[in-house]
PDB file of N, CA and C in Angstrom:
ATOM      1  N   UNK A   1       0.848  -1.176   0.000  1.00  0.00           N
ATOM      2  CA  UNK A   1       0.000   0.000   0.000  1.00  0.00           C
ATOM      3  C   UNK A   1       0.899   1.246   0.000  1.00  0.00           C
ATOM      4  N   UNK A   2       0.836   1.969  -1.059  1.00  0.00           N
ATOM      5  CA  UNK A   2       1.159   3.051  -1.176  1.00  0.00           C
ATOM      6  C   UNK A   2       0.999   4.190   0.291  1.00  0.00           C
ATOM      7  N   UNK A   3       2.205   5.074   0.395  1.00  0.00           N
ATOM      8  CA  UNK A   3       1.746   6.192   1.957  1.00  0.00           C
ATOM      9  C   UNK A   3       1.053   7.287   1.067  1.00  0.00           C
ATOM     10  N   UNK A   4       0.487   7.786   1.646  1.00  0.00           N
ATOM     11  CA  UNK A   4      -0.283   9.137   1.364  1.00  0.00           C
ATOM     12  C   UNK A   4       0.572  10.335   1.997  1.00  0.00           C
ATOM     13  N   UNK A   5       0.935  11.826   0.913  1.00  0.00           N
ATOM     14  CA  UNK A   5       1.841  12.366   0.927  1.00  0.00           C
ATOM     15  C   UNK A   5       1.558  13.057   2.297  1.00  0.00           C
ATOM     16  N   UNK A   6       0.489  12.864   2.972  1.00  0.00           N
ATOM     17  CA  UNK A   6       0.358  13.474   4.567  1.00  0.00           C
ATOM     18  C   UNK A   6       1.454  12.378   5.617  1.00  0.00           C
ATOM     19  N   UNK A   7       1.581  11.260   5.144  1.00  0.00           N
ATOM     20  CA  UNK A   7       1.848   9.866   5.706  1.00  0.00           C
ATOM     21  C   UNK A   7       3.178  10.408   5.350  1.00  0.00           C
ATOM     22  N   UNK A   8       3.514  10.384   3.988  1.00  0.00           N
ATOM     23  CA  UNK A   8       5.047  10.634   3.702  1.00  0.00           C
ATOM     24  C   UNK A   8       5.996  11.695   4.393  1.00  0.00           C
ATOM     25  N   UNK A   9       5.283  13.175   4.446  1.00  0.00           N
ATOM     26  CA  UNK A   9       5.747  14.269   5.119  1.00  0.00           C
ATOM     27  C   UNK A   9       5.633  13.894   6.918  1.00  0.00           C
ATOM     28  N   UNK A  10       4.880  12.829   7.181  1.00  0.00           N
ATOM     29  CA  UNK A  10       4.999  12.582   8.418  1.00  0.00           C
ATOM     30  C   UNK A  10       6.364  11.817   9.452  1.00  0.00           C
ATOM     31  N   UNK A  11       6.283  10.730   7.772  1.00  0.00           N
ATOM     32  CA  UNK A  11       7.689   9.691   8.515  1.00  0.00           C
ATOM     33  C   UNK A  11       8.937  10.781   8.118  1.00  0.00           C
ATOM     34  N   UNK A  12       8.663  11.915   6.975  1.00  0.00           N
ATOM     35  CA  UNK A  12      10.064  12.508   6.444  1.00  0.00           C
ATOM     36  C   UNK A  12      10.510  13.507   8.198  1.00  0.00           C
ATOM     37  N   UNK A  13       9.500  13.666   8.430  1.00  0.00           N
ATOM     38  CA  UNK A  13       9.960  14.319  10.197  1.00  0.00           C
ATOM     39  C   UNK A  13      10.229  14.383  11.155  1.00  0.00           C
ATOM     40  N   UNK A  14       9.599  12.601  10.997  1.00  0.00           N
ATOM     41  CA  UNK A  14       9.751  11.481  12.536  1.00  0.00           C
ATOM     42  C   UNK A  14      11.247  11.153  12.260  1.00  0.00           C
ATOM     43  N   UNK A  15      11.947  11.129  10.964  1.00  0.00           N
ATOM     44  CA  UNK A  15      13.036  10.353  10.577  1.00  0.00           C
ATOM     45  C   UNK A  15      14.446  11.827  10.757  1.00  0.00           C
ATOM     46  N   UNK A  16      14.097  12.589  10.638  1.00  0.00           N
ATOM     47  CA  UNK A  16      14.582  13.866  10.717  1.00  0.00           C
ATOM     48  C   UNK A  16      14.861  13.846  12.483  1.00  0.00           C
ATOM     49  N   UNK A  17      13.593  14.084  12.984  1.00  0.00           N
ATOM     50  CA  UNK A  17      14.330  13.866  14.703  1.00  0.00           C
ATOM     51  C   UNK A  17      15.082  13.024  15.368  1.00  0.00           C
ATOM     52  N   UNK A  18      14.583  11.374  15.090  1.00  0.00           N
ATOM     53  CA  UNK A  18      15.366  10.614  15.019  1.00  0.00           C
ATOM     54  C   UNK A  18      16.570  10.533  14.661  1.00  0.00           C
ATOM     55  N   UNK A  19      17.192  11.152  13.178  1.00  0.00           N
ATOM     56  CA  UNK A  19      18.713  11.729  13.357  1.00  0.00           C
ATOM     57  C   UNK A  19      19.466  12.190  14.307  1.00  0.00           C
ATOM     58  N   UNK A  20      18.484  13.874  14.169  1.00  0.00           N
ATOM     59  CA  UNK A  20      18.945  14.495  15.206  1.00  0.00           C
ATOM     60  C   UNK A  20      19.128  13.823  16.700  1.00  0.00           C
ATOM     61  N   UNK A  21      18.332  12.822  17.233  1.00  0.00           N
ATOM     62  CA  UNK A  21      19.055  12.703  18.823  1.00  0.00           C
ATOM     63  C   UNK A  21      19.743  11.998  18.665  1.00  0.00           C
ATOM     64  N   UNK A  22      20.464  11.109  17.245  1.00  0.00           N
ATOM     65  CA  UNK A  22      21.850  10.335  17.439  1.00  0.00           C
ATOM     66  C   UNK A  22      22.897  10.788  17.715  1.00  0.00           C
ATOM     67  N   UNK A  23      23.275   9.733  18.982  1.00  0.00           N
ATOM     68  CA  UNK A  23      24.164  10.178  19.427  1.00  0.00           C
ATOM     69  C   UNK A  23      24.387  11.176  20.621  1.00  0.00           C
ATOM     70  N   UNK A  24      23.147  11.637  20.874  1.00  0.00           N
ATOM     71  CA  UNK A  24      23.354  12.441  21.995  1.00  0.00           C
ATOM     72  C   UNK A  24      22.639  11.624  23.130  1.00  0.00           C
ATOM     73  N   UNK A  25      23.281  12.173  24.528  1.00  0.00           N
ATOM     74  CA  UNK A  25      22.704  11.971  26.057  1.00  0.00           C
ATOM     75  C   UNK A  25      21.216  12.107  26.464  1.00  0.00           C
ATOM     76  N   UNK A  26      20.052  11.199  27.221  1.00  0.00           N
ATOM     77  CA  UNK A  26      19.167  11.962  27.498  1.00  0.00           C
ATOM     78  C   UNK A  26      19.194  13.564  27.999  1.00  0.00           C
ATOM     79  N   UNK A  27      19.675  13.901  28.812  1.00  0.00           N
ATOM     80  CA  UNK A  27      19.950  15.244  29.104  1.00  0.00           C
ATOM     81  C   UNK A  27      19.785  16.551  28.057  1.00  0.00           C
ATOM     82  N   UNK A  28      20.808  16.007  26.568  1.00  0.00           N
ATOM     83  CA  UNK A  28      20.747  16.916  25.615  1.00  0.00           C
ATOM     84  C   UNK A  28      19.593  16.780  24.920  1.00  0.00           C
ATOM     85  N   UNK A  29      18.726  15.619  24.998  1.00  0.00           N
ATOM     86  CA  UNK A  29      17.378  15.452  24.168  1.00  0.00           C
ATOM     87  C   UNK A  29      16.821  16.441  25.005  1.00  0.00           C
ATOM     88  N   UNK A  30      16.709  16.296  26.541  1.00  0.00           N
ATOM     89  CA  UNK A  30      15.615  16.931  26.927  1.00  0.00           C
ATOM     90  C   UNK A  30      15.524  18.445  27.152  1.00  0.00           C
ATOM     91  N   UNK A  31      16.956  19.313  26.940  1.00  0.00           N
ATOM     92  CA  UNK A  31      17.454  20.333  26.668  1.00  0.00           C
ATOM     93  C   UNK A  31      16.776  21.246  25.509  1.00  0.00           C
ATOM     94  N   UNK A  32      16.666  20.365  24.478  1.00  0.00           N
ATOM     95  CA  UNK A  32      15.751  20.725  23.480  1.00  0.00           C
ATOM     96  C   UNK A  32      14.644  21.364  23.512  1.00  0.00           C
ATOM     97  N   UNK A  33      14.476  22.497  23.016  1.00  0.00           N
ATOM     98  CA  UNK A  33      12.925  23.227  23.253  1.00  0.00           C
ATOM     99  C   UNK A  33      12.450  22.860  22.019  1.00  0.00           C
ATOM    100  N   UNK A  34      11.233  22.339  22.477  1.00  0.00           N
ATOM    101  CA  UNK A  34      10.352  22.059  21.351  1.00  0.00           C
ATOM    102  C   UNK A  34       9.505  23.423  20.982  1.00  0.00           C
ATOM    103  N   UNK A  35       9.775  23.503  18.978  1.00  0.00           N
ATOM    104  CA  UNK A  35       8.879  24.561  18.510  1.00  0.00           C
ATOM    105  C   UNK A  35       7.606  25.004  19.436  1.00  0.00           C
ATOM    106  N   UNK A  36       7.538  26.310  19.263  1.00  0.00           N
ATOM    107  CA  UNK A  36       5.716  26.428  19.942  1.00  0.00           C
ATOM    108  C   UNK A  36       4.958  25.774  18.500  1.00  0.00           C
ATOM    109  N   UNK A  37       3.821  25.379  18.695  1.00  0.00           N
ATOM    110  CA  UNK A  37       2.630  24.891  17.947  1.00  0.00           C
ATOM    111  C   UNK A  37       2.311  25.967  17.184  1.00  0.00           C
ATOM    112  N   UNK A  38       1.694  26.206  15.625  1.00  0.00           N
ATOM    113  CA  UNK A  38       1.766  26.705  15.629  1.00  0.00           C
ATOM    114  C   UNK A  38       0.085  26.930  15.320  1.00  0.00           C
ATOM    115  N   UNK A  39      -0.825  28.032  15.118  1.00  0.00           N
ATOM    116  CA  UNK A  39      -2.348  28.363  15.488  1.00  0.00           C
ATOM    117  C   UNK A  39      -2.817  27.866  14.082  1.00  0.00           C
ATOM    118  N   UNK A  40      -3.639  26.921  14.186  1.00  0.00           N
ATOM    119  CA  UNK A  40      -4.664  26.655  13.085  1.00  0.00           C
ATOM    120  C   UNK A  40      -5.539  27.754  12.355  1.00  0.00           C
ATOM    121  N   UNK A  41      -5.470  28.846  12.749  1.00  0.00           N
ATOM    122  CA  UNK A  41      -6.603  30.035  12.179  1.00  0.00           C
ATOM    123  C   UNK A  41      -5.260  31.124  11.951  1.00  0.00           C
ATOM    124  N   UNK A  42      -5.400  31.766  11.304  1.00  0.00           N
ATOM    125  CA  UNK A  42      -4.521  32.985  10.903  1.00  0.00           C
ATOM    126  C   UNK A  42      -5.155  33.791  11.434  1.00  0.00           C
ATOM    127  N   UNK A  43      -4.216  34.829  12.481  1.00  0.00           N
ATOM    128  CA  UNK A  43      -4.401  36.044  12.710  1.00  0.00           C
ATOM    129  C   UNK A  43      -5.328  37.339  11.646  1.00  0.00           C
ATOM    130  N   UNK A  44      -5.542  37.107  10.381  1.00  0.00           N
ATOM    131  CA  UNK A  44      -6.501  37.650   9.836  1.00  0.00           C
ATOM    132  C   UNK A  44      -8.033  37.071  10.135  1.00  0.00           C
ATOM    133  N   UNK A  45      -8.209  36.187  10.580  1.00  0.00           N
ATOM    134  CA  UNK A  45      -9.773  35.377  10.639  1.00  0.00           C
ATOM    135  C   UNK A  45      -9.730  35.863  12.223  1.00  0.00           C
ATOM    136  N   UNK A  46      -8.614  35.569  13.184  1.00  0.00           N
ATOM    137  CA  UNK A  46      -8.920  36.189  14.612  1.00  0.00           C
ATOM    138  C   UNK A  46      -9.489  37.336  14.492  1.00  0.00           C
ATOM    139  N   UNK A  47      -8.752  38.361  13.816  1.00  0.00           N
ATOM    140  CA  UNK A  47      -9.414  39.486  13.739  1.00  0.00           C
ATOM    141  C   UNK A  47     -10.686  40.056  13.373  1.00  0.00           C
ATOM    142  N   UNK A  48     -10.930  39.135  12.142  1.00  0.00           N
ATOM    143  CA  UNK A  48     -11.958  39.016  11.672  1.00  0.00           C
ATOM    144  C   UNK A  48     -13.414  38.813  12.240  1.00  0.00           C
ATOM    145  N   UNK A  49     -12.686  37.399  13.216  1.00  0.00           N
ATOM    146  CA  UNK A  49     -14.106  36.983  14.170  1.00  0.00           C
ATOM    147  C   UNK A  49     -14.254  38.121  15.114  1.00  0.00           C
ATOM    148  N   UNK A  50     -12.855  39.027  15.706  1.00  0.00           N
ATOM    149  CA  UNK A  50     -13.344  39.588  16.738  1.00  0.00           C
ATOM    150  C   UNK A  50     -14.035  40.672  16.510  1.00  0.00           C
ATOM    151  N   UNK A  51     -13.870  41.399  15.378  1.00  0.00           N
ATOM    152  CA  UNK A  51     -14.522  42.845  14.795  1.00  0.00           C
ATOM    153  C   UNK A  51     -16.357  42.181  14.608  1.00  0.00           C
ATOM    154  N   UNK A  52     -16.387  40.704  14.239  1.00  0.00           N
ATOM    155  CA  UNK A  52     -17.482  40.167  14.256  1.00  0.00           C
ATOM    156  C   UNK A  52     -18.682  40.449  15.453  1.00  0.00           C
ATOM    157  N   UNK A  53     -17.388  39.979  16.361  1.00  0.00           N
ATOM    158  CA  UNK A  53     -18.139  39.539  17.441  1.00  0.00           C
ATOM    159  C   UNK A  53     -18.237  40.840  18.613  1.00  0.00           C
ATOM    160  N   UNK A  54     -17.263  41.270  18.695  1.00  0.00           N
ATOM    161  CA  UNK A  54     -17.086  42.749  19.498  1.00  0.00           C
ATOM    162  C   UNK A  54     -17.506  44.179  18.979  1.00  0.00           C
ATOM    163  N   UNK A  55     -17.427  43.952  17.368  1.00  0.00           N
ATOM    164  CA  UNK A  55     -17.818  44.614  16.704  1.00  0.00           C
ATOM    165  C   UNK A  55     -19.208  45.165  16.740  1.00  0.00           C
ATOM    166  N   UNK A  56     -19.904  44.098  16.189  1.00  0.00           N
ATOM    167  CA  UNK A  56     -21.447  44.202  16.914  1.00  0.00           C
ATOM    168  C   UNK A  56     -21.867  44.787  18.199  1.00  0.00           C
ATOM    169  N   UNK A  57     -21.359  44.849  19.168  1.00  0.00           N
ATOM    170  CA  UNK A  57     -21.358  44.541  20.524  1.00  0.00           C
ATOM    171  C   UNK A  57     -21.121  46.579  20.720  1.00  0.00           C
ATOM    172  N   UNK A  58     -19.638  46.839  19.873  1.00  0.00           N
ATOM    173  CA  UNK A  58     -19.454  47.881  20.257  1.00  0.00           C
ATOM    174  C   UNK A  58     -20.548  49.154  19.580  1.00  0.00           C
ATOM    175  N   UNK A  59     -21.155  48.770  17.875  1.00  0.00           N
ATOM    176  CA  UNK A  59     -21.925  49.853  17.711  1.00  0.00           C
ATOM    177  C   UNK A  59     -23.235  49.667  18.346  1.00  0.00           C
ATOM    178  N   UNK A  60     -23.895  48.278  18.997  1.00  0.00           N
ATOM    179  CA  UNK A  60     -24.983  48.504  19.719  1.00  0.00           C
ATOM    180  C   UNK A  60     -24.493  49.646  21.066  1.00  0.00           C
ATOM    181  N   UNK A  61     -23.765  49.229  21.781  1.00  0.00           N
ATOM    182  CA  UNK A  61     -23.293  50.637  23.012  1.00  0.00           C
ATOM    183  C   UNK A  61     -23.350  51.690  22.557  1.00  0.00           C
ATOM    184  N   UNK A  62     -22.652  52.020  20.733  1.00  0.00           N
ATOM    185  CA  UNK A  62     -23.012  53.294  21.063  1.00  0.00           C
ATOM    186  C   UNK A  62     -24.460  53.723  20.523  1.00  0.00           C
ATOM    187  N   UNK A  63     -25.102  53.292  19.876  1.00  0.00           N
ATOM    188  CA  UNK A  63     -26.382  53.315  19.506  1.00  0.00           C
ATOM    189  C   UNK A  63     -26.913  53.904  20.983  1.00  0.00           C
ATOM    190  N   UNK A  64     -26.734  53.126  21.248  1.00  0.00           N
ATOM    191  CA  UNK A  64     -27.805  53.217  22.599  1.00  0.00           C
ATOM    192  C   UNK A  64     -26.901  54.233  23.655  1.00  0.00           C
ATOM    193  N   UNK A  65     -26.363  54.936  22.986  1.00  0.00           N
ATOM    194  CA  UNK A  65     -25.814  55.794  23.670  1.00  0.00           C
ATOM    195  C   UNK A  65     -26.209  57.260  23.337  1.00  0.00           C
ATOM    196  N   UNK A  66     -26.290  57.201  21.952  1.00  0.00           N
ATOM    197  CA  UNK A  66     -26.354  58.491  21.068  1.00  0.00           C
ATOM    198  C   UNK A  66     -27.772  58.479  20.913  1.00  0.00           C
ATOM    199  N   UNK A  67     -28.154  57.493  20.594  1.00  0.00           N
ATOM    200  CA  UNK A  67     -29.697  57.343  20.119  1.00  0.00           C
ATOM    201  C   UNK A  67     -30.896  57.096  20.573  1.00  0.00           C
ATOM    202  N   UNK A  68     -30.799  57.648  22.378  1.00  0.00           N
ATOM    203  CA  UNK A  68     -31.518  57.085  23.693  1.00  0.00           C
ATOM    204  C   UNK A  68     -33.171  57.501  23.177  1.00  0.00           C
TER     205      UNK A  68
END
């Protein structure tokens, strides 16, 4: 059975770290900072949702501020 190129880019990374700790001490593995993760949504859609969501929120206040 053929890997699927999600499968392929997976072992190409597992095989990549695996290099990298040859040869070294537990100590220096655990020394290692692992990347931060990085956010499934782009900072344009955060924004997006929040002008959505706060957005709304802020011209009802002033509505009802100006427009008693």
């Amino acid at each position: 059975q053929a890997q699927t190129p999600q499968q392929r880019r997976a072992n190409l990374k597992f095989q990549k770290e695996q290099e990298a700790r040859m040869g070294k001490s537990e100590e220096q593995i655990k020394k290692r900072v692992k990347e931060t993760p990085k956010s499934p949504i782009s900072p344009l859609w955060l924004i997006l949702l929040a002008f959505v969501v706060f957005g709304g929120l802020f011209f009802e206040v002033i509505s009802r501020i100006f427009f008693r």
